[in-house]
Protein backbone atom coordinates (compact mmCIF):
# COMPACT_ATOMS: atom_id res chain seq x y z
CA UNK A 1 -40.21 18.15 50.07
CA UNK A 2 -38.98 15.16 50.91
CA UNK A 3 -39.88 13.95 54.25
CA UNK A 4 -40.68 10.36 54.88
CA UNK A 5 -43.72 9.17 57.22
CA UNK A 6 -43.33 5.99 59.15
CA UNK A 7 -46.80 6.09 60.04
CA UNK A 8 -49.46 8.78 61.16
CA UNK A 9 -48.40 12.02 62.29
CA UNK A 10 -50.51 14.82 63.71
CA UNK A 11 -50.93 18.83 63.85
CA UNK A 12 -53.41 20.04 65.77
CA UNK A 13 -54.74 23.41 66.80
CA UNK A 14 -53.47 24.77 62.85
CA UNK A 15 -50.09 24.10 63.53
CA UNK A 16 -47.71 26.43 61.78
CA UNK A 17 -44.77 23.72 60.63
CA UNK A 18 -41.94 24.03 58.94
CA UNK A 19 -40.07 21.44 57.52
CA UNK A 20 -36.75 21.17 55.90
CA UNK A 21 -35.76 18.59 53.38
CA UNK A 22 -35.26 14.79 54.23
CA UNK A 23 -36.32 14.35 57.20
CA UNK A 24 -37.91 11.45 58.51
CA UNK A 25 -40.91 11.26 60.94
CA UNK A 26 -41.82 8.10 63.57
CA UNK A 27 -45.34 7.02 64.10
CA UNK A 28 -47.42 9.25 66.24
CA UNK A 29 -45.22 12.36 66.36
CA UNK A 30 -47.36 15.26 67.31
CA UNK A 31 -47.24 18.88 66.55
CA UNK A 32 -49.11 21.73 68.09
CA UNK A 33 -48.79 25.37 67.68
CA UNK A 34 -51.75 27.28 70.15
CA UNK A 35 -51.78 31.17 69.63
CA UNK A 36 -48.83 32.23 67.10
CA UNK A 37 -46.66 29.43 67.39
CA UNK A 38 -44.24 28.14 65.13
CA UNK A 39 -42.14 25.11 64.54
CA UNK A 40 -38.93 25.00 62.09
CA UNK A 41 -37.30 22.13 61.38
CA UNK A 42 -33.83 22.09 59.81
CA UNK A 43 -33.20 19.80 56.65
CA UNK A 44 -31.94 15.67 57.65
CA UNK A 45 -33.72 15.99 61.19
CA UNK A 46 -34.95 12.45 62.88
CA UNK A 47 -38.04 12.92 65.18
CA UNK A 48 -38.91 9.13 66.39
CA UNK A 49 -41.84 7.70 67.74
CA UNK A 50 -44.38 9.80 70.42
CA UNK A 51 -42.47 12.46 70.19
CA UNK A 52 -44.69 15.64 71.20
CA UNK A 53 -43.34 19.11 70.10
CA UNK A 54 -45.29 22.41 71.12
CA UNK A 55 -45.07 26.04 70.33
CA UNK A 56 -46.65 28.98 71.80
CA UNK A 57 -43.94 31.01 70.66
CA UNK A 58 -41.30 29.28 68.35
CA UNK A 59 -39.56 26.01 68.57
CA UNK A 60 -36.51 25.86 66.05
CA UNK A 61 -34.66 22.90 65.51
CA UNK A 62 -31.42 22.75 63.72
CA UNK A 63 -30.50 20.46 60.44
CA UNK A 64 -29.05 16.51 61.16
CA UNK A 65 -30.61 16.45 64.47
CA UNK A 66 -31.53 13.10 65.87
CA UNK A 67 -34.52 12.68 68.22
CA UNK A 68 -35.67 9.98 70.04
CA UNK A 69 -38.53 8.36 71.14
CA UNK A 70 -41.41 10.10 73.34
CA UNK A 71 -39.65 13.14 73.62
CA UNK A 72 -41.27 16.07 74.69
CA UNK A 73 -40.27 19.69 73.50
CA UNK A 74 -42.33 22.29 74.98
CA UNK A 75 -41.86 26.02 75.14
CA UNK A 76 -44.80 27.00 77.49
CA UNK A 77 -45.83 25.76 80.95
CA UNK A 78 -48.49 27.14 82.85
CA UNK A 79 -48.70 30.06 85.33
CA UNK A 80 -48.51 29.30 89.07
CA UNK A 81 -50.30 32.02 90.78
CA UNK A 82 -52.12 30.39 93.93
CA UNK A 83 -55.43 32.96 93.74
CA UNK A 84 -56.56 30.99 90.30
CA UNK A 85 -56.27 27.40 89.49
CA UNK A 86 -53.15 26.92 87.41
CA UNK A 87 -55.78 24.81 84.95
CA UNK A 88 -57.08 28.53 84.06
CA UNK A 89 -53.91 30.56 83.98
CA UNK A 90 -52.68 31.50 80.73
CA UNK A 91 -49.48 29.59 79.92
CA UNK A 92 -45.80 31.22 79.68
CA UNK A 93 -43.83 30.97 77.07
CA UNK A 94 -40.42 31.66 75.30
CA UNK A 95 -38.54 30.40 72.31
CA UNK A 96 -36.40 26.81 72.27
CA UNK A 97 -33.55 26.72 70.02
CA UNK A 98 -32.15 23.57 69.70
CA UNK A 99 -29.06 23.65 67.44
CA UNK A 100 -27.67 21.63 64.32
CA UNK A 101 -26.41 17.88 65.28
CA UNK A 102 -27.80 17.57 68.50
CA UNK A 103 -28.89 14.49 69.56
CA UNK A 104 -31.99 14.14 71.95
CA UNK A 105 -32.27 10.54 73.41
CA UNK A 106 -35.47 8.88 74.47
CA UNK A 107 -38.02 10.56 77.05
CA UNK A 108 -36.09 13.26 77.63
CA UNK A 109 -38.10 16.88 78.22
CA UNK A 110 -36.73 19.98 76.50
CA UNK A 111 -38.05 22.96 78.66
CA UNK A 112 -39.32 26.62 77.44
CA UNK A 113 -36.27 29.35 77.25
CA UNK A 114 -33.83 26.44 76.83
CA UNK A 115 -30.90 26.86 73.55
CA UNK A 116 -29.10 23.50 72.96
CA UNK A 117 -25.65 24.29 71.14
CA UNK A 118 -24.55 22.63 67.86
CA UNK A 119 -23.10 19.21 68.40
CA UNK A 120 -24.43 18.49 72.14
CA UNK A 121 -25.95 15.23 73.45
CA UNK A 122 -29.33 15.03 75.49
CA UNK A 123 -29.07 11.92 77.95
CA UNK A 124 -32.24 9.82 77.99
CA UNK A 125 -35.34 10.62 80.48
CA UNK A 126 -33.41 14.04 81.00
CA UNK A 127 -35.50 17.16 81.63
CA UNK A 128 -33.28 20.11 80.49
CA UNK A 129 -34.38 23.43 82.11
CA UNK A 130 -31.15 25.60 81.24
CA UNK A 131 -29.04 26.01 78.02
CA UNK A 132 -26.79 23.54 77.37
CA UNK A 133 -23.40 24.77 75.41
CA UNK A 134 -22.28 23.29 71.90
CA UNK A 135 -20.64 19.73 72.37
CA UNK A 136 -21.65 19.15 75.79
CA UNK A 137 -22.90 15.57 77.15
CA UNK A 138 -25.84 17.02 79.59
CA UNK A 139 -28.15 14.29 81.52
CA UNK A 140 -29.94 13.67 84.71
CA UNK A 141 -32.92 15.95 86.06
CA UNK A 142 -32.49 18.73 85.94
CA UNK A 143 -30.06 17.65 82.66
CA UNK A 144 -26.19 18.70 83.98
CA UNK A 145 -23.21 18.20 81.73
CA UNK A 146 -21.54 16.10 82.50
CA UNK A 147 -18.97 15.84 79.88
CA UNK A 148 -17.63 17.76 76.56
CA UNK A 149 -17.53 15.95 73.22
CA UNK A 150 -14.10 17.47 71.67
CA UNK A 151 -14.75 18.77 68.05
CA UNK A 152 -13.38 16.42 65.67
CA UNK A 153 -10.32 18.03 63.65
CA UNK A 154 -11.30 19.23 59.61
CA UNK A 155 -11.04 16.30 57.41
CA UNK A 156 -8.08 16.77 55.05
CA UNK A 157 -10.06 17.30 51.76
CA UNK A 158 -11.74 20.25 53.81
CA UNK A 159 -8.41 22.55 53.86
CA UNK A 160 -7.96 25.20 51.60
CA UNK A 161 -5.53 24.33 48.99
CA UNK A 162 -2.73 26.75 48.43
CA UNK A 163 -1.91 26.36 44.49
């Protein structure tokens, strides 16, 4: 493994985390996996600074994503039944995918259910509560897109030679 540290990180409640090789962690990220959680983290993933990341059920994050600052990726919220206090309801959950080059910028809140497609863009201090499709700019709360990034073509030396 060969993730670097650029200061304390944390797992708490016997976080089940999976990283992939070279990525590269910001002070104070924190992961927590209550019940049967699980985290996966593709190979060449960024997670800056304060970044919180929680899994009741499974967060999955795709290889070369980028994520910035005091981000908060959460795939449970809590129940909001008005005959108990919501503090005592059991939380509900389901699976985040967030998919390979996506780019997450600072503050923004990644909701439970939510799939981010390869290639998209996360505006800052967004709070995305619906999947967002691959190569879409989504931002604004709730995150909309509000643009599409247009695939780049396949680099020359990618073609299949015909000898």
């Amino acid at each position: 493994m060969t993730t670097q540290f650029d200061g304390p990180a944390r797992a708490v409640k016997g976080a089940q985390v999976f990283l992939g090789e070279h990525c590269r962690l910001g002070r104070d990220v924190q992961f927590e996996t209550p019940a049967e959680g699980r985290i996966d983290i593709g190979a060449n993933v960024r997670i800056n600074q304060g970044t919180v990341i929680e899994a009741a059920a499974h967060v999955c994050i795709g290889d070369d994503c980028l994520i910035g600052e005091y981000v908060s990726i959460r795939d449970a919220s809590h129940g909001m039944r008005t005959d108990v206090p919501m503090r005592l309801q059991d939380q509900e959950s389901a699976p985040i995918v967030i998919g390979r080059d996506v780019w997450i910028g600072r503050g923004a809140a990644i909701l439970k259910g939510v799939t981010i497609g390869d290639g998209a863009v996360i505006g800052a201090n967004s709070v995305v509560t619906k999947d967002i499709p691959a190569f879409a700019v989504a931002a604004g709360t709730p995150a909309k897109v509000i643009k599409m990034r247009t695939p780049a073509p396949p680099h020359p030396h990618d073609r299949p030679s015909h000898t």
